[in-house]
N, C-alpha and C. Protein backbone atom coordinates (compact mmCIF):
# COMPACT_ATOMS: atom_id res chain seq x y z
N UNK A 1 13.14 3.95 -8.88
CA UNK A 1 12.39 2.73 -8.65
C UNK A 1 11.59 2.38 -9.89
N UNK A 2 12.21 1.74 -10.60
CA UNK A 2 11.51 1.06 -12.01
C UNK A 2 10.59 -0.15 -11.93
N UNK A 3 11.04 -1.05 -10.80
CA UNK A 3 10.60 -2.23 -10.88
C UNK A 3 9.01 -1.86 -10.06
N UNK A 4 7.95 -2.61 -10.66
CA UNK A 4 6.95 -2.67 -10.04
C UNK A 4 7.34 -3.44 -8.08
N UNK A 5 7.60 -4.47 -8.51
CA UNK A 5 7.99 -5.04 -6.88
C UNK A 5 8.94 -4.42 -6.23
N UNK A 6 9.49 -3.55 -6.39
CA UNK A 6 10.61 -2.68 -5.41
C UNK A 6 9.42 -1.46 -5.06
N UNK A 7 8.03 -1.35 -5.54
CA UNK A 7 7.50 -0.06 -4.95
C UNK A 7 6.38 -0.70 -3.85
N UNK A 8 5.95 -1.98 -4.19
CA UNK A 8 5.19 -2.34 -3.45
C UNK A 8 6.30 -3.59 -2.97
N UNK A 9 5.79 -3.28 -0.89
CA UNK A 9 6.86 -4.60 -0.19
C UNK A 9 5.79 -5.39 -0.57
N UNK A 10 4.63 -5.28 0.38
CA UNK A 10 3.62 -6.39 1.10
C UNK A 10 2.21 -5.85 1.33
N UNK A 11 1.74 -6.92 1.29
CA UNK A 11 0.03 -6.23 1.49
C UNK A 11 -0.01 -6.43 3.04
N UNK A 12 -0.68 -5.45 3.58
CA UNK A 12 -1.56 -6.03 4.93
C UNK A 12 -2.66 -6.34 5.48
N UNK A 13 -2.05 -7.21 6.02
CA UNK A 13 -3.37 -8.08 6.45
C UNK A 13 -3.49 -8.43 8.01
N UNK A 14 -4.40 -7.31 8.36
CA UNK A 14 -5.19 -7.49 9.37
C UNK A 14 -7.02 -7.25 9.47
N UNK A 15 -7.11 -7.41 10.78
CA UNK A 15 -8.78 -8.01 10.77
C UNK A 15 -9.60 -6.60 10.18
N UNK A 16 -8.89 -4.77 10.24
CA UNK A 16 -9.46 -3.82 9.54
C UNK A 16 -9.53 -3.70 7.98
N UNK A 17 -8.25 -4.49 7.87
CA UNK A 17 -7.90 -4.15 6.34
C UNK A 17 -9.16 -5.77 5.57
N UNK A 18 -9.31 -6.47 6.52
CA UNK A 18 -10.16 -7.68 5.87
C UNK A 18 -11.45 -7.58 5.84
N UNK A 19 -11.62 -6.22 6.71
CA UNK A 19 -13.28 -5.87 6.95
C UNK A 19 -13.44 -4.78 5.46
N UNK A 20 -12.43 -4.19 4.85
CA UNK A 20 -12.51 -3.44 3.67
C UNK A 20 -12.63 -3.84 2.70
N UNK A 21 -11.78 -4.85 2.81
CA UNK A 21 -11.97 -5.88 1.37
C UNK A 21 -13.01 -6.19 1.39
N UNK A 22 -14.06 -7.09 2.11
CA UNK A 22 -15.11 -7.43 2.26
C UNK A 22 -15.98 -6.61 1.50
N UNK A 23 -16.06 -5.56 2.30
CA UNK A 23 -17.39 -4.37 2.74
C UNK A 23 -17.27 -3.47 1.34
N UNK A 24 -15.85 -3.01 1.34
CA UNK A 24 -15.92 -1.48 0.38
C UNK A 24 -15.26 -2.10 -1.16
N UNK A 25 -14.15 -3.67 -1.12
CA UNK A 25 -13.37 -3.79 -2.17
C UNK A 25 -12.36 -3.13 -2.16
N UNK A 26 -11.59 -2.77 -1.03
CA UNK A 26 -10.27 -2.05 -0.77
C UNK A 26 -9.17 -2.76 -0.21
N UNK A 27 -8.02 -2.74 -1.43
CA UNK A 27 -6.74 -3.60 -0.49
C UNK A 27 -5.91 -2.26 -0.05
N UNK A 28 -4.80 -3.06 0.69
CA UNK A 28 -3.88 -2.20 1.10
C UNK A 28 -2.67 -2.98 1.30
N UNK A 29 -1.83 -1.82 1.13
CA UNK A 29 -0.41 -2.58 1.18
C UNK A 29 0.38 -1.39 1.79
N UNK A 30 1.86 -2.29 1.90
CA UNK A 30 2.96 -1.30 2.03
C UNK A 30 3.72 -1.12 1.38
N UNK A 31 4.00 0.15 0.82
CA UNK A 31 4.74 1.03 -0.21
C UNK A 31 6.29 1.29 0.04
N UNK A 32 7.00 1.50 -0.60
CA UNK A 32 8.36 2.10 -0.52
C UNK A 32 8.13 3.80 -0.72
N UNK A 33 9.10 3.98 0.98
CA UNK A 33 9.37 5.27 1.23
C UNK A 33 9.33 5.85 -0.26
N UNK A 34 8.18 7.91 -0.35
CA UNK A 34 8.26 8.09 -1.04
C UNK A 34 8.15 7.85 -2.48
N UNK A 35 7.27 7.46 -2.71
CA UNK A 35 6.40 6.91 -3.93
C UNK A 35 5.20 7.38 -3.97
N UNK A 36 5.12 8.18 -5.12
CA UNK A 36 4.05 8.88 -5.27
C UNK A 36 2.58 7.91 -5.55
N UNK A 37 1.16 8.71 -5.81
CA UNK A 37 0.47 8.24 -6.22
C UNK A 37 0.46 7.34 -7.43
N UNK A 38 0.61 8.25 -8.56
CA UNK A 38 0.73 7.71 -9.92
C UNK A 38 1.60 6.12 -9.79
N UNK A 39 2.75 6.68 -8.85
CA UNK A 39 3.77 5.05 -9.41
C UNK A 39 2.61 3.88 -8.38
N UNK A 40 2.34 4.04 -7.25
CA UNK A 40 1.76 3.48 -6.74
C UNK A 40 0.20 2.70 -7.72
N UNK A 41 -0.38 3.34 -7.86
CA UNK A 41 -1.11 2.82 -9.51
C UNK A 41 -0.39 2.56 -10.17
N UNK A 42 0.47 2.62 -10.99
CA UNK A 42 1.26 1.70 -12.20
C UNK A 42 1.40 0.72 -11.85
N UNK A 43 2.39 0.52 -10.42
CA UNK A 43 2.88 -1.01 -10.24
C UNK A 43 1.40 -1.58 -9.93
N UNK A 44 0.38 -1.53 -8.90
CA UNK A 44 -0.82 -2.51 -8.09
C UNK A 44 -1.05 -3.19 -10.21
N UNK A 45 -1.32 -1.53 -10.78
CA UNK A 45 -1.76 -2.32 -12.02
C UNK A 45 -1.06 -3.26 -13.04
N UNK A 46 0.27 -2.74 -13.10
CA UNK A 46 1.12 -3.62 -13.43
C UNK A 46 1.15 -5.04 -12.95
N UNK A 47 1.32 -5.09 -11.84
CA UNK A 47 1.50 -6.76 -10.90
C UNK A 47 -0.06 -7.54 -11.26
N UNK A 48 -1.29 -6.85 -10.74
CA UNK A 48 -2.13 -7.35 -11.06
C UNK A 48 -3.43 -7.53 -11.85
N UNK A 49 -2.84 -6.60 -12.60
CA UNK A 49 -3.76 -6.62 -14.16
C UNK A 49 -5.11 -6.31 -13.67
N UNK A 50 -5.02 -5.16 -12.94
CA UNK A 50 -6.85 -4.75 -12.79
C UNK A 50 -6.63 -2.97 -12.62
N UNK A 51 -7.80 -2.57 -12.79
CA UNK A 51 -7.53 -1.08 -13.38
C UNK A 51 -7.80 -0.82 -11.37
N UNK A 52 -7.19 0.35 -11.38
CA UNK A 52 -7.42 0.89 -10.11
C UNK A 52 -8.06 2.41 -10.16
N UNK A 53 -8.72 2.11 -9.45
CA UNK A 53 -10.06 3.66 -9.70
C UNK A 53 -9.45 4.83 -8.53
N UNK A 54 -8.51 4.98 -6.86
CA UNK A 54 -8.24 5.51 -6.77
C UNK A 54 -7.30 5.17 -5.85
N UNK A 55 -6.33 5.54 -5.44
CA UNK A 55 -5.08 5.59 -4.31
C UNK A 55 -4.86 6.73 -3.20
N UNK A 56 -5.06 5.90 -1.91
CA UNK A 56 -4.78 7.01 -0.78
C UNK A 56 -3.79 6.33 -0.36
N UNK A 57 -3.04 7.69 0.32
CA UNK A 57 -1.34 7.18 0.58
C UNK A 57 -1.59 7.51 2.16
N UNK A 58 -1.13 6.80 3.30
CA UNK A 58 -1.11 7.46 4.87
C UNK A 58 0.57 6.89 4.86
N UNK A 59 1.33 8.01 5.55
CA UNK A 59 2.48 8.25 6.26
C UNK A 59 2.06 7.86 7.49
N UNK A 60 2.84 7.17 8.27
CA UNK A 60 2.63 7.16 9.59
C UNK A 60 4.02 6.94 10.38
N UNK A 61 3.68 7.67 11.32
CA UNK A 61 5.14 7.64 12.10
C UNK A 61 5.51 6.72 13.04
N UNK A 62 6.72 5.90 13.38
CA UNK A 62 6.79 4.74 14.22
C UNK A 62 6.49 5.58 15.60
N UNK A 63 6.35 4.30 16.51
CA UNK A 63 6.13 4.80 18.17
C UNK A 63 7.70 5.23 18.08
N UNK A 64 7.62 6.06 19.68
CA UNK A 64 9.15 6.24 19.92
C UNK A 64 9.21 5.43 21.04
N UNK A 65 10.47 4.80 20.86
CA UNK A 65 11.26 3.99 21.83
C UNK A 65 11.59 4.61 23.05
N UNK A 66 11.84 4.34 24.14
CA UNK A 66 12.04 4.85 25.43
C UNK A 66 12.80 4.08 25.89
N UNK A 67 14.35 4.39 26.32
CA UNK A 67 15.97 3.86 26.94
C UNK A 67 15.70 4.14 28.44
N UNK A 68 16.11 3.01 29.11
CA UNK A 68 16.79 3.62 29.86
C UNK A 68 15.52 4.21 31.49
């Protein structure tokens, strides 16, 4: 994954993630599976030309579906 936009899809935006921005100055987005810290800083800084002071990564697992 070379390209800055193939590591980052999309930012999100909901009413927690808008109370961070606000309050602390924290965005958030969604990453491509497996992407470390470091690349995760290159591209935000790459795309938007501002230094980034630190990166937390959360995995989270989908609900499970129930058939039947």
């Amino acid at each position: 994954m070379s390209n800055a936009r193939d590591i980052i899809i999309r930012p999100i935006i909901t009413e927690k993630s808008m109370q961070l921005m606000d309050a602390e100055n924290k965005i958030t987005f969604e990453v491509a599976k497996g992407t470390n810290k470091t690349a995760v800083r290159q591209a935000v800084e790459e795309i938007f030309n501002v230094k980034v002071e630190s990166v937390n990564i959360l995995n989270c697992r989908p609900k499970t579906k129930r058939m039947g």
